[in-house]
PDB file of N, CA and C in Angstrom:
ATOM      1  N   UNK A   1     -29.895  70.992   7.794  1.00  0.00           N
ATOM      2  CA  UNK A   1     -29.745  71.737   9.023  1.00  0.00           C
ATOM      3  C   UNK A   1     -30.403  73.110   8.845  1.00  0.00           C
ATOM      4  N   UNK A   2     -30.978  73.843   9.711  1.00  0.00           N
ATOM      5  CA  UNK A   2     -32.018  74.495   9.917  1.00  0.00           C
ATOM      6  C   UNK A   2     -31.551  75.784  10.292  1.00  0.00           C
ATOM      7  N   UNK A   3     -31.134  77.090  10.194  1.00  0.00           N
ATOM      8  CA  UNK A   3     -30.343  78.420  11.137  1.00  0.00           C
ATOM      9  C   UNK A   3     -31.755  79.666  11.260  1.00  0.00           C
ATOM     10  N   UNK A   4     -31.194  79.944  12.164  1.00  0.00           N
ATOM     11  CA  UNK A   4     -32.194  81.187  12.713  1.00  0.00           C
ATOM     12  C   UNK A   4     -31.907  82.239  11.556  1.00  0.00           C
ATOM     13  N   UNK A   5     -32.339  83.536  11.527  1.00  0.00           N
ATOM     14  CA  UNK A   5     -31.829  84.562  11.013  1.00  0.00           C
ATOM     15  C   UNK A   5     -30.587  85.050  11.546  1.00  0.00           C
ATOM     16  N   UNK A   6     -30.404  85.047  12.573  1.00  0.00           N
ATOM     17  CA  UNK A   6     -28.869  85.740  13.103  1.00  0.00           C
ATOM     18  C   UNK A   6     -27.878  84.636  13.049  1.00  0.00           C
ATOM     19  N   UNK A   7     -28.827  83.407  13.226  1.00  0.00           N
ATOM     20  CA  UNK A   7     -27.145  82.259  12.604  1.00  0.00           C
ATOM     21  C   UNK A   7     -26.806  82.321  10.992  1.00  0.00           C
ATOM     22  N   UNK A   8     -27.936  82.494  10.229  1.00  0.00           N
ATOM     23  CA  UNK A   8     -27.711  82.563   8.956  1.00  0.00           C
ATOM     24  C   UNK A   8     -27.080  83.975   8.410  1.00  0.00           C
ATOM     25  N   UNK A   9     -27.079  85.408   9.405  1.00  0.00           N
ATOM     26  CA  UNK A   9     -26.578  86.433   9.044  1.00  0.00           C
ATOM     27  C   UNK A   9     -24.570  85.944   9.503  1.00  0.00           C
ATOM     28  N   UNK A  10     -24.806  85.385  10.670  1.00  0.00           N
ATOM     29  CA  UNK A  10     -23.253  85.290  10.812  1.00  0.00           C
ATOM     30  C   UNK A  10     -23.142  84.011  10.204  1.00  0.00           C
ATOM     31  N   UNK A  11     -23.186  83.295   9.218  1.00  0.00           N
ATOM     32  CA  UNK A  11     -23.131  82.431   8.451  1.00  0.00           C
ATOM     33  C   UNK A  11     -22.725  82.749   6.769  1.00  0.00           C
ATOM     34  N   UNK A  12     -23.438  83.673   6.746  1.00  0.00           N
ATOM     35  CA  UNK A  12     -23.247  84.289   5.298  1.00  0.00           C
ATOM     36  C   UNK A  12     -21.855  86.184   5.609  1.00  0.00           C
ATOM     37  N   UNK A  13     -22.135  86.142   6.466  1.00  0.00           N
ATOM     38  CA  UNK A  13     -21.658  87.277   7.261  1.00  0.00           C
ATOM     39  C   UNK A  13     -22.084  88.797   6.205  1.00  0.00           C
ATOM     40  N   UNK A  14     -22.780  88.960   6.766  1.00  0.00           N
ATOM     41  CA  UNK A  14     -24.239  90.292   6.418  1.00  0.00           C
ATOM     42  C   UNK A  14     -25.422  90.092   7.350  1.00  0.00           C
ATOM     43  N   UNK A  15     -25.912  91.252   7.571  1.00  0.00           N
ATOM     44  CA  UNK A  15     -26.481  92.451   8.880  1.00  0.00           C
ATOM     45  C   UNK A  15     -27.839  90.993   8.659  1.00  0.00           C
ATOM     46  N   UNK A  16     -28.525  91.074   9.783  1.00  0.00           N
ATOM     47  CA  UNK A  16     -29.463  90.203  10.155  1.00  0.00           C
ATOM     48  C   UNK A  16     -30.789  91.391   8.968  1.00  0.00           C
ATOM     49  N   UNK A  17     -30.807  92.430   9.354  1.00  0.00           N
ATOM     50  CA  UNK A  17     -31.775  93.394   8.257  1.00  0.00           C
ATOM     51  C   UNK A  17     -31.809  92.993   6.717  1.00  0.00           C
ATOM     52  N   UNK A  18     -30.601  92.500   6.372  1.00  0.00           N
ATOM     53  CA  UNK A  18     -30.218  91.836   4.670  1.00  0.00           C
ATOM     54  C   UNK A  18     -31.435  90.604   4.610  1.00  0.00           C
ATOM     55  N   UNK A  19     -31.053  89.501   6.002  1.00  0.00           N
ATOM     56  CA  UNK A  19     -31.438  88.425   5.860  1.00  0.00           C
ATOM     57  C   UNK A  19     -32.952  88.514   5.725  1.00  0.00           C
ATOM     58  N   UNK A  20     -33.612  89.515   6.546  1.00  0.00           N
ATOM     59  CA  UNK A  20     -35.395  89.648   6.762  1.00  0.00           C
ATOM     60  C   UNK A  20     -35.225  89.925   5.156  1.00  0.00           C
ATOM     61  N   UNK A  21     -35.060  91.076   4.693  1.00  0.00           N
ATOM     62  CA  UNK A  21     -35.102  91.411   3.426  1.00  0.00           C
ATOM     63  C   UNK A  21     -34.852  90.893   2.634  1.00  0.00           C
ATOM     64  N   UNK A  22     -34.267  89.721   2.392  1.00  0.00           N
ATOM     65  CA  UNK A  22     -34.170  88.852   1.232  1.00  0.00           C
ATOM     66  C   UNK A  22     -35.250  87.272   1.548  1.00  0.00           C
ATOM     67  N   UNK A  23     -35.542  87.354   2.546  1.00  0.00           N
ATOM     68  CA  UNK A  23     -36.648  86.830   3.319  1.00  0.00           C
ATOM     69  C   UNK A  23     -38.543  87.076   2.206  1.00  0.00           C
ATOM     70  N   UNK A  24     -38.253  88.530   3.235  1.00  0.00           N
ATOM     71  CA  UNK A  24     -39.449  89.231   2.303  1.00  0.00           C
ATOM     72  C   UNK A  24     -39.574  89.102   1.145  1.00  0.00           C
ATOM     73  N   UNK A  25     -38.536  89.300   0.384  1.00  0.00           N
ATOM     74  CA  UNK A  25     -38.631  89.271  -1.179  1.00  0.00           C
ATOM     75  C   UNK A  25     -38.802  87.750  -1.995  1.00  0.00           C
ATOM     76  N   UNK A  26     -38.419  86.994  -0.525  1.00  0.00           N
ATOM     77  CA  UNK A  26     -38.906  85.429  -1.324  1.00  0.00           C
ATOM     78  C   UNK A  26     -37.165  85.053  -2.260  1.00  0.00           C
ATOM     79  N   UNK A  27     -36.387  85.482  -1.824  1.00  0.00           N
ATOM     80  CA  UNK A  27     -35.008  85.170  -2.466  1.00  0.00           C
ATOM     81  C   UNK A  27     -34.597  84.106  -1.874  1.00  0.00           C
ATOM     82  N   UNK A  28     -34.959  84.115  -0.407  1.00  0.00           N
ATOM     83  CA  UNK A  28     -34.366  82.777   0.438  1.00  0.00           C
ATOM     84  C   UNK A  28     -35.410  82.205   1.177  1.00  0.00           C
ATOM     85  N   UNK A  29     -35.499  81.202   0.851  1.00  0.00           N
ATOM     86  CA  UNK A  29     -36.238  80.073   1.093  1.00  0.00           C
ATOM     87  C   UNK A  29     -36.441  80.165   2.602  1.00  0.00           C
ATOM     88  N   UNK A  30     -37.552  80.043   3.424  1.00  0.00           N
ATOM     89  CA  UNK A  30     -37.686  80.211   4.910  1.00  0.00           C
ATOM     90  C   UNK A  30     -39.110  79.491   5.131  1.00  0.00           C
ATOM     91  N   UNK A  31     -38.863  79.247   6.529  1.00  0.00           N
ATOM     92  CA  UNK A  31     -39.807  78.124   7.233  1.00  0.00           C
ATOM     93  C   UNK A  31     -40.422  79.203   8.535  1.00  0.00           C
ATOM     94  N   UNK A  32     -41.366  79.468   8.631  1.00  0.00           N
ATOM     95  CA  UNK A  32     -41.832  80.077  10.089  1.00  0.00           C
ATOM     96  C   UNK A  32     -42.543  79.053  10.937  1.00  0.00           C
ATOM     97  N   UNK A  33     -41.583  78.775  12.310  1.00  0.00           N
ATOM     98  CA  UNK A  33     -42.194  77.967  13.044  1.00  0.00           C
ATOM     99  C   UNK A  33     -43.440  78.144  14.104  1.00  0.00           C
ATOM    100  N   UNK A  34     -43.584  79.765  13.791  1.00  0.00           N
ATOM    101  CA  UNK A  34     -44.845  80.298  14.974  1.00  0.00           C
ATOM    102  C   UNK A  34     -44.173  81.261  15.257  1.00  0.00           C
ATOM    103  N   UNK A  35     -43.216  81.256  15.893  1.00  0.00           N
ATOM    104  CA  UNK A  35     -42.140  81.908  16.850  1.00  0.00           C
ATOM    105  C   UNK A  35     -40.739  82.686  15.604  1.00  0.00           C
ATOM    106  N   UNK A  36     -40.132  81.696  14.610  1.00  0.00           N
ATOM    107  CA  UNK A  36     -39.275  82.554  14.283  1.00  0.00           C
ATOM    108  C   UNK A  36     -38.792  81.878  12.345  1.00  0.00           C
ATOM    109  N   UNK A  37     -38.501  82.476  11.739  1.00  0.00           N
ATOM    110  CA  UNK A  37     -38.004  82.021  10.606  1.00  0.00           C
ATOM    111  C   UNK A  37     -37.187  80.742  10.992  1.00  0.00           C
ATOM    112  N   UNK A  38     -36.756  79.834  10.401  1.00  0.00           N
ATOM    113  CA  UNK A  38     -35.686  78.797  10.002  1.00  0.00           C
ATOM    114  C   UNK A  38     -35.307  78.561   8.598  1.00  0.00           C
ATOM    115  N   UNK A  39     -34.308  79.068   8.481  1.00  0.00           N
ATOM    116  CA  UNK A  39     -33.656  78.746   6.936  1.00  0.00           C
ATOM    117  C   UNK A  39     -33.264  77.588   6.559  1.00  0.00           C
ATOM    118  N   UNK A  40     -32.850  76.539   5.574  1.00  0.00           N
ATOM    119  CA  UNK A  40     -32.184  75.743   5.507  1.00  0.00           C
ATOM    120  C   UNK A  40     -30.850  76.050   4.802  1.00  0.00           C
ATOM    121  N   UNK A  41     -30.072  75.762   5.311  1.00  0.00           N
ATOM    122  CA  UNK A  41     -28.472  75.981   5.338  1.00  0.00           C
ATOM    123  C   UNK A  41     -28.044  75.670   3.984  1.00  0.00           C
ATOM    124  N   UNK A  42     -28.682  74.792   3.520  1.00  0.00           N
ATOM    125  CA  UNK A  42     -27.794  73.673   2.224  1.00  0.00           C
ATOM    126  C   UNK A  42     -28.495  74.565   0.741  1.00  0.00           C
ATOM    127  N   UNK A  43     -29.084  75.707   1.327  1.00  0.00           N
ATOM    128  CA  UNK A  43     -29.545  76.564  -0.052  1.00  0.00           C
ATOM    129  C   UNK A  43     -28.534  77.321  -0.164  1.00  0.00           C
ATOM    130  N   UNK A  44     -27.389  77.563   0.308  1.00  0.00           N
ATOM    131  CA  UNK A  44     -26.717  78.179   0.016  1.00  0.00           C
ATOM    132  C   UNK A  44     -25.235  77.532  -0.096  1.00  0.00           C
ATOM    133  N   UNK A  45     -24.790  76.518  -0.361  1.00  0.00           N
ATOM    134  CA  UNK A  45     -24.190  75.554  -0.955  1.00  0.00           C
ATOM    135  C   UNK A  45     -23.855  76.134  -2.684  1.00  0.00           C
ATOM    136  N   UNK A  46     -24.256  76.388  -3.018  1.00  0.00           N
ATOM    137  CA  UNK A  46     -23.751  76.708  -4.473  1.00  0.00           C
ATOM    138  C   UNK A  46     -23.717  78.344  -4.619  1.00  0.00           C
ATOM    139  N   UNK A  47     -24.202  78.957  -3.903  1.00  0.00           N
ATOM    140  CA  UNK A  47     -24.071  80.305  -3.670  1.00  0.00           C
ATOM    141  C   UNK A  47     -22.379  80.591  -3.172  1.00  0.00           C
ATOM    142  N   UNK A  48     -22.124  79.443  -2.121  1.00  0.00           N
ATOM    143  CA  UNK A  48     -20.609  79.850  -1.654  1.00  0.00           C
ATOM    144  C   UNK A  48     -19.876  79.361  -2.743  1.00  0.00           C
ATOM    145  N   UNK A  49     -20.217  78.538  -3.205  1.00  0.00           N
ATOM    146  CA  UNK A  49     -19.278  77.434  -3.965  1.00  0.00           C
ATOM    147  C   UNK A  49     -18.323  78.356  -5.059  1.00  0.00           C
ATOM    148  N   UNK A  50     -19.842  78.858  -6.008  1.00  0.00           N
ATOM    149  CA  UNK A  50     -19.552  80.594  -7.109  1.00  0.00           C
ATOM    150  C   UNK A  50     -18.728  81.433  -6.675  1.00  0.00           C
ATOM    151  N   UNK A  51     -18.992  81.813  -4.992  1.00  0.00           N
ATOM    152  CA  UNK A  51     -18.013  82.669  -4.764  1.00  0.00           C
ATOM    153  C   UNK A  51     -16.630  83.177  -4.573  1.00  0.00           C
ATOM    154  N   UNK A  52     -16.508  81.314  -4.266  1.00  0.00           N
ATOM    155  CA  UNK A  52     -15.039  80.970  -4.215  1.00  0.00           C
ATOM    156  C   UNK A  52     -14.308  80.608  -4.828  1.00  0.00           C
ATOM    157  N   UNK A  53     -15.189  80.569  -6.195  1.00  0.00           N
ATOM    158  CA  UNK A  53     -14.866  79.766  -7.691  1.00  0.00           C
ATOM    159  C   UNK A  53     -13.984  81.665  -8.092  1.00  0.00           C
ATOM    160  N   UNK A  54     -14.957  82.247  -7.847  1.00  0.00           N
ATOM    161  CA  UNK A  54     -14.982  84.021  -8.785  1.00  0.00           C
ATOM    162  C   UNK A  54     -13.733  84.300  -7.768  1.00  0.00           C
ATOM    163  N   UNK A  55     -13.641  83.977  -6.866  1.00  0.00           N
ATOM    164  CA  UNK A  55     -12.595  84.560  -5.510  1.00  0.00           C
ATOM    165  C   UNK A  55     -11.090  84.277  -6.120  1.00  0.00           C
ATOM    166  N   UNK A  56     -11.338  82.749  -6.594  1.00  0.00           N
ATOM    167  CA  UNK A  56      -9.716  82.360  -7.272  1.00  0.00           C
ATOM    168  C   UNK A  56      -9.661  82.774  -8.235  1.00  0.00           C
ATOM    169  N   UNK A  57     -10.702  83.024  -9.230  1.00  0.00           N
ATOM    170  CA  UNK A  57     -10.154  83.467 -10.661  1.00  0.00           C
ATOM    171  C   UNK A  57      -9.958  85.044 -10.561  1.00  0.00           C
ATOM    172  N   UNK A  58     -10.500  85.745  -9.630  1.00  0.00           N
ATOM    173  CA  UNK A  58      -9.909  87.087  -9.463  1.00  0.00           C
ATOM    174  C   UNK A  58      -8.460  86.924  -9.348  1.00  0.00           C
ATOM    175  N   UNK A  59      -7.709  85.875  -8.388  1.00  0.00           N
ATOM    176  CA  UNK A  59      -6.886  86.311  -7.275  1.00  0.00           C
ATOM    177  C   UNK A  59      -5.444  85.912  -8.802  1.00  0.00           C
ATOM    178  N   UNK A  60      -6.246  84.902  -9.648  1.00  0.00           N
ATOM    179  CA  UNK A  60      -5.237  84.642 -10.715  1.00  0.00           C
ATOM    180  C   UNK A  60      -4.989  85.857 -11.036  1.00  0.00           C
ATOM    181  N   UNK A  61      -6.010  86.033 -11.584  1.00  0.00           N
ATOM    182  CA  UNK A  61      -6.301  87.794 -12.427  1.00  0.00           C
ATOM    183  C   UNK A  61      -5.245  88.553 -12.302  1.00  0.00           C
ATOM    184  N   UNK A  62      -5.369  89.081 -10.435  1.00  0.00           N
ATOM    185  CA  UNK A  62      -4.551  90.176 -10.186  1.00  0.00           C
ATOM    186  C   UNK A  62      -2.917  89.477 -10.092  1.00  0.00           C
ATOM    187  N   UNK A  63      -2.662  88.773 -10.093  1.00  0.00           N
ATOM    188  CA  UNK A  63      -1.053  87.431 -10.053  1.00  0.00           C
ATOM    189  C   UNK A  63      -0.639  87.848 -11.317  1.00  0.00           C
ATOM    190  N   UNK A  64      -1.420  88.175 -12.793  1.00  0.00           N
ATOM    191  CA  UNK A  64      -1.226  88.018 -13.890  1.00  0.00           C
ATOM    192  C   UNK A  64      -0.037  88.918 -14.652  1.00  0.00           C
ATOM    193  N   UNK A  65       0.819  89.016 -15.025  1.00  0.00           N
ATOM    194  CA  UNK A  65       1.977  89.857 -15.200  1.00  0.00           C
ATOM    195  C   UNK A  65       1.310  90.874 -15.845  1.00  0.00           C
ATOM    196  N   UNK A  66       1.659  92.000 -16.174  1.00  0.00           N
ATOM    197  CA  UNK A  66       1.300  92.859 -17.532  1.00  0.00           C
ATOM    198  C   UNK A  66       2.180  93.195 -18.711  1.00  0.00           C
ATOM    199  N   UNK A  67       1.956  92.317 -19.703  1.00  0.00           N
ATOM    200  CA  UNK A  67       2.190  92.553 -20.715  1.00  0.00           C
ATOM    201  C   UNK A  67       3.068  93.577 -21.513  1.00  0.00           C
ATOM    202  N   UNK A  68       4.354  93.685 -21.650  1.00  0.00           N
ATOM    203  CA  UNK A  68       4.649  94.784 -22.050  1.00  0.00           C
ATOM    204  C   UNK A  68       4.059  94.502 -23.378  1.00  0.00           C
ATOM    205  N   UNK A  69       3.966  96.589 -24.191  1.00  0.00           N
ATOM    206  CA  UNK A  69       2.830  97.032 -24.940  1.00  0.00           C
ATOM    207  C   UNK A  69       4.505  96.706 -26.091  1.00  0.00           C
ATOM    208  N   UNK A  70       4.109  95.663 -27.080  1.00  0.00           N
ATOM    209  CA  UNK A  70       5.196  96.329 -28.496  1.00  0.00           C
ATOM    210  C   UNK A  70       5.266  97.825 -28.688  1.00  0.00           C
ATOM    211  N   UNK A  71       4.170  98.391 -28.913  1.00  0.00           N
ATOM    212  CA  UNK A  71       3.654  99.708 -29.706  1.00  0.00           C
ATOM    213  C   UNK A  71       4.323 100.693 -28.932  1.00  0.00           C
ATOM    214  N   UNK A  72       5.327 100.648 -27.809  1.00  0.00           N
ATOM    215  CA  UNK A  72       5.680 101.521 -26.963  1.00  0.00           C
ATOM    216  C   UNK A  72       7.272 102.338 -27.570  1.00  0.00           C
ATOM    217  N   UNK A  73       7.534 103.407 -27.555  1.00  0.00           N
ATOM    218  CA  UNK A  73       8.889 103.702 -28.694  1.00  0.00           C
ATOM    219  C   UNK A  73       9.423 104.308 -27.363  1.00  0.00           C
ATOM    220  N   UNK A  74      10.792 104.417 -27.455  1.00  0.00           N
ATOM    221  CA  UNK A  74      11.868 105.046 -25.984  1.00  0.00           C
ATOM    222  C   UNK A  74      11.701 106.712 -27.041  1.00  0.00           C
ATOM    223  N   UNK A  75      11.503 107.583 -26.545  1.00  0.00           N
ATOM    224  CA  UNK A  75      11.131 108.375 -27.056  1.00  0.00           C
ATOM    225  C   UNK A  75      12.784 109.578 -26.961  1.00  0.00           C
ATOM    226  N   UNK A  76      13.590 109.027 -26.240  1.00  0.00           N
ATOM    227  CA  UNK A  76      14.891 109.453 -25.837  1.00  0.00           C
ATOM    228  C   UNK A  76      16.087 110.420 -27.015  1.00  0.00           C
TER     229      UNK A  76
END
């Protein structure tokens, strides 16, 4: 499946200016039909995939108790 630049900016959700610019730089793959870029959608399939992989292992992360320190003395 095929997205414009402004379907692929509200797709990835970032400014349509990101999308030309990563365009330009040849980061994302694009088709010009005469008239307008067309991206293909399924290049970014493993791009989300990472993100949501890094999204849960943050969310463990911050869940994670903290440790009380042995080395700590009641100083009382």
């Amino acid at each position: 499946m095929y997205l414009t630049i402004k379907e692929t900016a509200e797709f990835l959700s970032v400014p349509e200016s990101q999308i030309k610019m990563l365009i330009q730089q040849k980061r994302i793959r694009a088709l010009f039909d005469g008239k307008e870029y067309l991206i293909n959608k399924e290049q970014f399939a493993t791009h989300l995939e990472q993100v949501e992989k890094y999204k849960k292992l943050y969310e463990e992360w911050l869940s994670e108790p903290i440790p009380e320190d042995i080395d700590v003395k009641d100083e009382d």
